[in-house]
C-alpha atoms as a PDB file:
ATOM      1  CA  UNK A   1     138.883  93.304  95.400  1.00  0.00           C
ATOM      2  CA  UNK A   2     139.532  89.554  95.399  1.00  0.00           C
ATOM      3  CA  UNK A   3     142.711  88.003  96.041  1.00  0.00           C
ATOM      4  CA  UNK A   4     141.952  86.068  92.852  1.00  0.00           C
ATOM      5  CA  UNK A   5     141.676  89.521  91.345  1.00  0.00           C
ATOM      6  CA  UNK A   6     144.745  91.101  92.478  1.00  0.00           C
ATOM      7  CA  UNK A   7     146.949  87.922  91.729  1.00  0.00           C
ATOM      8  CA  UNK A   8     145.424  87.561  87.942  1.00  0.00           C
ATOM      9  CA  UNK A   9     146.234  91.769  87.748  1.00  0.00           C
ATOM     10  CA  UNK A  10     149.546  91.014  88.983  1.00  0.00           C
ATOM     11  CA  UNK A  11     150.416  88.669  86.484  1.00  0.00           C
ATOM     12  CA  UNK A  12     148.785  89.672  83.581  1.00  0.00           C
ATOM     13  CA  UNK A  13     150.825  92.430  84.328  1.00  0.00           C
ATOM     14  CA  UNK A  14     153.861  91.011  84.390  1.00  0.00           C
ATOM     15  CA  UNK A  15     153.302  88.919  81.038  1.00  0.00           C
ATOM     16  CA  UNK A  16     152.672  92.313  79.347  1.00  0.00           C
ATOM     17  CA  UNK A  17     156.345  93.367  80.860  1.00  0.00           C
ATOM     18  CA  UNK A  18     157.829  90.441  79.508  1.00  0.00           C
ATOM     19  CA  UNK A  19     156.262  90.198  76.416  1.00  0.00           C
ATOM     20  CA  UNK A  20     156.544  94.287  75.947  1.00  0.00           C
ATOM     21  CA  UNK A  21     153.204  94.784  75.346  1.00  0.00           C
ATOM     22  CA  UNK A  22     152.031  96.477  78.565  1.00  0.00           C
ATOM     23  CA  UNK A  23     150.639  99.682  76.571  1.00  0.00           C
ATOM     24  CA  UNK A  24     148.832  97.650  74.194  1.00  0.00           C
ATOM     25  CA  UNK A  25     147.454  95.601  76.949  1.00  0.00           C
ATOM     26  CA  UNK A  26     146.588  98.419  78.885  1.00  0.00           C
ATOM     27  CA  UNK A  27     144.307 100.321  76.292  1.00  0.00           C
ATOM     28  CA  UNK A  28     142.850  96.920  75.723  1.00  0.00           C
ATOM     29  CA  UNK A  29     142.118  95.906  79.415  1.00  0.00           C
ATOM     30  CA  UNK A  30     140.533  99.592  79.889  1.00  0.00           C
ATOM     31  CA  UNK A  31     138.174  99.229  77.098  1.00  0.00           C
ATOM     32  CA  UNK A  32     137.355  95.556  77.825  1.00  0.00           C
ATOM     33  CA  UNK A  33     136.582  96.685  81.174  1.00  0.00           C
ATOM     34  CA  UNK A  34     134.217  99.531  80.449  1.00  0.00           C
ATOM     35  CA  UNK A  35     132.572  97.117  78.072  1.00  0.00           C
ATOM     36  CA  UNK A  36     132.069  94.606  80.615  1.00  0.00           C
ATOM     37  CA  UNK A  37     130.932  97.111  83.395  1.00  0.00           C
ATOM     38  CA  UNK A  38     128.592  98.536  80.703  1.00  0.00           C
ATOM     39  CA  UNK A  39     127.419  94.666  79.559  1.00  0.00           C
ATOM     40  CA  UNK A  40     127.487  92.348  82.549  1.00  0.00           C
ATOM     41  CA  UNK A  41     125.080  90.197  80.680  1.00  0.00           C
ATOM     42  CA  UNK A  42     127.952  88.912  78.525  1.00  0.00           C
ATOM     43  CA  UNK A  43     129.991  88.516  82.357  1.00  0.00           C
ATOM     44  CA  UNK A  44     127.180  86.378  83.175  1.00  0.00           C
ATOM     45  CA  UNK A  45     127.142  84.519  79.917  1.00  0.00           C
ATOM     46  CA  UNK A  46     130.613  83.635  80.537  1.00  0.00           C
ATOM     47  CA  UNK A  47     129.979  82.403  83.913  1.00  0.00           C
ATOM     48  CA  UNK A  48     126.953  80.610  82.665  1.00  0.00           C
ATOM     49  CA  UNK A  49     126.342  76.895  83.971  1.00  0.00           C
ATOM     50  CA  UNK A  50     124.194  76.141  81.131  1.00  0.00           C
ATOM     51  CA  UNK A  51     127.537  76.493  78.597  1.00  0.00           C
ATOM     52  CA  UNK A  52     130.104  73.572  78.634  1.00  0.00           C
ATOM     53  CA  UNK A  53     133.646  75.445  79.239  1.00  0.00           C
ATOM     54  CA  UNK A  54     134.317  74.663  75.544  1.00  0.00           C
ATOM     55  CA  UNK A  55     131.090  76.954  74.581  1.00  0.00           C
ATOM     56  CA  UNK A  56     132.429  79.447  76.728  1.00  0.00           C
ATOM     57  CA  UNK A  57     135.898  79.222  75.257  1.00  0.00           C
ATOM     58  CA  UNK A  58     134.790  79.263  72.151  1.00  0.00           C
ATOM     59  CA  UNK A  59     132.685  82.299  72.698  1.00  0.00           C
ATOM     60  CA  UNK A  60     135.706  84.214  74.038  1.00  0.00           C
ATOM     61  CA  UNK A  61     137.464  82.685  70.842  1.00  0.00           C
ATOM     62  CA  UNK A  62     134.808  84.610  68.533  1.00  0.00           C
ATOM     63  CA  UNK A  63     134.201  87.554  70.005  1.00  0.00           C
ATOM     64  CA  UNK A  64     138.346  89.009  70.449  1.00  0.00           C
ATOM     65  CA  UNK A  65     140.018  86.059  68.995  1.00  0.00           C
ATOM     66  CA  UNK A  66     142.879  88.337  66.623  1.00  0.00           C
ATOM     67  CA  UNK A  67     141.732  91.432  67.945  1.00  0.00           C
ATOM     68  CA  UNK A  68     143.538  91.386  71.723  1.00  0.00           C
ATOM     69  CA  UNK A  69     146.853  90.571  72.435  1.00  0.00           C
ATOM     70  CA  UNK A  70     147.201  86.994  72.372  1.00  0.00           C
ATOM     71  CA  UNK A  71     147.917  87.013  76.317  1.00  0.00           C
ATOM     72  CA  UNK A  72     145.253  88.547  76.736  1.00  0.00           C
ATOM     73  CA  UNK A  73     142.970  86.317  74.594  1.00  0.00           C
ATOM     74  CA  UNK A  74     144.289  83.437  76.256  1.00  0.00           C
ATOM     75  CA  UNK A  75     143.874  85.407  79.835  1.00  0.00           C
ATOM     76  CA  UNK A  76     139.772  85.594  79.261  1.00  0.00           C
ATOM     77  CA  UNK A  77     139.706  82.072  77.458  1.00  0.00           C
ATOM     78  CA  UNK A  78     141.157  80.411  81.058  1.00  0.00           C
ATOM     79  CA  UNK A  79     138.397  82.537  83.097  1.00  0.00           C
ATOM     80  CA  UNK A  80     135.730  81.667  80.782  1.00  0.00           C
ATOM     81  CA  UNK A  81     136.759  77.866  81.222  1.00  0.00           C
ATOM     82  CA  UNK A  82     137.281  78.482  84.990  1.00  0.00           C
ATOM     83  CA  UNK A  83     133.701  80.686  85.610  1.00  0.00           C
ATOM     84  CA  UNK A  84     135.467  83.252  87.134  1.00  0.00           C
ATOM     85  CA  UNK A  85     134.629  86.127  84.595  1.00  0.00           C
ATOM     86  CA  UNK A  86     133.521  88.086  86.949  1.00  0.00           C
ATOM     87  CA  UNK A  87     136.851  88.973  88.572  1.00  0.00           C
ATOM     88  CA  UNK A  88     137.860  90.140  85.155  1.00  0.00           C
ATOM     89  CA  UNK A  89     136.729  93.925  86.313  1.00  0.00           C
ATOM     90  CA  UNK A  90     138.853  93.811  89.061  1.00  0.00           C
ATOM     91  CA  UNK A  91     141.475  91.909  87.918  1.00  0.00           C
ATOM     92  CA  UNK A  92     141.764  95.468  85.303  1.00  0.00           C
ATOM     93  CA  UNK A  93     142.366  97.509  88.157  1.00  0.00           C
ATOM     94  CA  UNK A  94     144.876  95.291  89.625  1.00  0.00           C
ATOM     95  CA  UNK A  95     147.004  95.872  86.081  1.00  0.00           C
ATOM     96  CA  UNK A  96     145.771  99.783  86.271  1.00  0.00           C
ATOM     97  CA  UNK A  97     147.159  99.864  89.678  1.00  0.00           C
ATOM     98  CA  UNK A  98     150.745  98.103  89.133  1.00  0.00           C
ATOM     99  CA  UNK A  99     150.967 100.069  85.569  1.00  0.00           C
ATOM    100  CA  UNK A 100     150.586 103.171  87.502  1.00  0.00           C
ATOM    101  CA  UNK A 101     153.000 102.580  90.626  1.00  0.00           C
ATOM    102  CA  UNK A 102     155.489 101.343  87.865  1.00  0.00           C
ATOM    103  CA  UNK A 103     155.206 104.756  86.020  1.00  0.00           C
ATOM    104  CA  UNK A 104     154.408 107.226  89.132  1.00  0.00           C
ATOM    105  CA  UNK A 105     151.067 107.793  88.691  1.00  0.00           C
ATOM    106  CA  UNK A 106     148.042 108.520  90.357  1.00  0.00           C
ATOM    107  CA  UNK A 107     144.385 107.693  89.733  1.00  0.00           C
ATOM    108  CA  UNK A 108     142.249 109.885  91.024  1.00  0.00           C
ATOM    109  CA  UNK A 109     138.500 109.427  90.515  1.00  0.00           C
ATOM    110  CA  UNK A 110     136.614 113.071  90.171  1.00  0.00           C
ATOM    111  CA  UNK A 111     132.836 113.293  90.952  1.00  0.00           C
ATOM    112  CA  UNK A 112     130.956 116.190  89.979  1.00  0.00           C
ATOM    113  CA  UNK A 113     127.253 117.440  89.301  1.00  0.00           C
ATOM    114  CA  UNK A 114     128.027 118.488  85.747  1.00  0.00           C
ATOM    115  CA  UNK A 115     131.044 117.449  83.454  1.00  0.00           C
ATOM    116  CA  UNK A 116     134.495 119.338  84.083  1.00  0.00           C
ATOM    117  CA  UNK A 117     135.603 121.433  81.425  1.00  0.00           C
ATOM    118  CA  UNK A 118     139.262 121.074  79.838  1.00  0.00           C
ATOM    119  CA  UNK A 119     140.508 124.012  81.985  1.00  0.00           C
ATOM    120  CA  UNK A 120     138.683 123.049  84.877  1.00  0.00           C
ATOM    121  CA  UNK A 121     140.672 119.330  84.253  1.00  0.00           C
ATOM    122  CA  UNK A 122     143.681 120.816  83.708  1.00  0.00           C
ATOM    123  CA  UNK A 123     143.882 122.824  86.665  1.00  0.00           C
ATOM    124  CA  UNK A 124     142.710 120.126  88.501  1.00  0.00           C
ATOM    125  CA  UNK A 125     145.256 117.685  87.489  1.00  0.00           C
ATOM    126  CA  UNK A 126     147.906 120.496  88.291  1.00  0.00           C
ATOM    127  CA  UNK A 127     147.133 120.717  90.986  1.00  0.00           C
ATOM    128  CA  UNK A 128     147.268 117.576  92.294  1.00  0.00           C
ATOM    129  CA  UNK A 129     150.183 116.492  90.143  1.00  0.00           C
ATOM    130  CA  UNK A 130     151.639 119.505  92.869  1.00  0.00           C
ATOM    131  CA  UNK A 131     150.602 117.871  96.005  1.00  0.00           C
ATOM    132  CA  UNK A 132     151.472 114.526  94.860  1.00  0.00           C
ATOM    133  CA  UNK A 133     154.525 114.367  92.605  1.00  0.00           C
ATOM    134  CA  UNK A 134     152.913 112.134  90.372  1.00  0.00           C
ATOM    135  CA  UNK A 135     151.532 112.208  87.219  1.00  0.00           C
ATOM    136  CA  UNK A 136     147.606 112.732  87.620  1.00  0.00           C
ATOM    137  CA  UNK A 137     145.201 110.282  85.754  1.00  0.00           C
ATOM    138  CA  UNK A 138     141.651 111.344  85.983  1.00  0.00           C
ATOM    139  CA  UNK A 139     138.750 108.983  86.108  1.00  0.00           C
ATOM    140  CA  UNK A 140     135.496 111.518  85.754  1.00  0.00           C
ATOM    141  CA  UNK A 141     131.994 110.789  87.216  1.00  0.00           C
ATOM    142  CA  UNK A 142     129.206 113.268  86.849  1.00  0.00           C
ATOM    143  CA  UNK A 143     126.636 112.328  89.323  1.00  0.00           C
ATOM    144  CA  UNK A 144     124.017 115.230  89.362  1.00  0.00           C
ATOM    145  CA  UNK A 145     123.079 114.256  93.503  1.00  0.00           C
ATOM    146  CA  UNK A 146     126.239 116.225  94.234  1.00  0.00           C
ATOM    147  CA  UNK A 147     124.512 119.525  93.543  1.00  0.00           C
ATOM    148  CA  UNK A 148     127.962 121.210  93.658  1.00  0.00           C
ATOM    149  CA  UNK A 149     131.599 121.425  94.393  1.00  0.00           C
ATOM    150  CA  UNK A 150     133.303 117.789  93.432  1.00  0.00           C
ATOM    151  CA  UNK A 151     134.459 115.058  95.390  1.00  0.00           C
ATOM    152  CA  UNK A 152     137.887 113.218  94.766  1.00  0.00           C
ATOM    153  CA  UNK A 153     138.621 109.714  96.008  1.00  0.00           C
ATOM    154  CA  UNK A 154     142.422 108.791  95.259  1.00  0.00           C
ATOM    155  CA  UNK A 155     144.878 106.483  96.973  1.00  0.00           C
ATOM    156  CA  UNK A 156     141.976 105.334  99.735  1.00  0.00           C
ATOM    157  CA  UNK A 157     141.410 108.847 100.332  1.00  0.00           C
ATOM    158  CA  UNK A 158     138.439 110.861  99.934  1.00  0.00           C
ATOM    159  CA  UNK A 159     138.331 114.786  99.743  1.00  0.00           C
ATOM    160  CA  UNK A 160     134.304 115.714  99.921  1.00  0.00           C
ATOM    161  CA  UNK A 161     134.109 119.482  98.764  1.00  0.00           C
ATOM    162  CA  UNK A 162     130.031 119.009  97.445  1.00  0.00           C
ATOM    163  CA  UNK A 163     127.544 120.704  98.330  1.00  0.00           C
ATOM    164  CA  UNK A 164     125.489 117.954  99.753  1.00  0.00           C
ATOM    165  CA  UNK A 165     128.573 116.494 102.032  1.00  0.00           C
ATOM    166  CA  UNK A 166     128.279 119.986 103.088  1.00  0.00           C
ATOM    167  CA  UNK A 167     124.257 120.126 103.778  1.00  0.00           C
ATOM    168  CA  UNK A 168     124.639 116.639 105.392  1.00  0.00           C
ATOM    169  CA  UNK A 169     127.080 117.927 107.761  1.00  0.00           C
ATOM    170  CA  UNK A 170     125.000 120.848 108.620  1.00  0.00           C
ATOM    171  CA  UNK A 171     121.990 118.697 108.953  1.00  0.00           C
ATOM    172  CA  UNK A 172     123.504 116.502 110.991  1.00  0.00           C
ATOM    173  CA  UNK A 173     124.031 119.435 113.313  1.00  0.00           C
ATOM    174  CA  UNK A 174     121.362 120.397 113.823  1.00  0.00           C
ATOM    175  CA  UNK A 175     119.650 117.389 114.895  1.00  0.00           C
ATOM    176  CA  UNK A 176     122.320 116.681 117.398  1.00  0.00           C
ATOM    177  CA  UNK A 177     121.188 120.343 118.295  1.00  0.00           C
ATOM    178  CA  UNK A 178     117.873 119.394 118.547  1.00  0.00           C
ATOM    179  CA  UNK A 179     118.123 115.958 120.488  1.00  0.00           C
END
């Protein structure tokens, strides 16, 4: 993550605290996000060369003009002008992350070779409410190359419990074995 990033998360942030709109903002910023990670063709039209900044600001304008918060709205009109769009992904988790240390939670991003179940979540996010203290957001990848167990990355911190973290590690021995 950019410095640019964290420093437009940062203060986006604290506009939403001033203008007490942060959970508005924050359902807003989540969905933008997954629609930008899903589309970075419109990222790239926003960073586009071949658009004056007023084209870009005017496509911004269309697109979420009365349908975002206002600071918001004027947030992705001054990256669209600027060509820095592409920080916008970033610049999400930057507000995800201060929303969260502001409210004690924790995002913890669960990879698995088939989608968790509701108890299989909620005992999950027990659990690690438990070992944490904090109140457990889960961020759910199913990424079939796992072929079992799940992996959880959280806070820098990765816990591999898969099955192929644990064939790796077994293959690994036994080449050292072999050499």
């Amino acid at each position: 993550m950019t410095e640019i990033a964290k420093a437009y998360g940062r203060t986006l942030y604290d506009l939403a605290v001033e203008s007490e709109g942060v959970e508005r903002m924050l359902d807003e910023i989540t969905t933008l996000r997954q629609a930008f990670e899903e589309n970075p063709q419109f990222v790239t039209l926003l960073n586009s060369p071949n658009l004056t900044k007023e084209e870009r600001v005017a496509v911004v304008d269309d697109t979420f003009g009365g349908k975002v918060h206002i600071y918001l709205l004027n947030f992705l009109k001054v990256i669209a002008e600027n060509g820095t769009a592409h920080e916008f992904i970033d610049t999400a988790k930057q507000f995800r992350k201060e929303y969260n240390w502001e409210n004690g939670i924790e995002t913890v991003t669960v990879t698995s070779a088939v989608a968790l179940d509701a108890k299989q979540e909620s005992e999950l996010t027990d659990k690690l409410s438990k070992m944490t203290g904090k109140t457990i957001h889960l961020e759910k990848k199913v990424d079939p190359a796992v072929v079992g167990g799940i992996r959880l990355q959280m806070d820098g911190l990765q816990l591999d419990g898969t099955v192929k973290n644990k064939l790796d590690a077994i293959r690994s021995r036994l080449l050292r074995t072999l050499a």
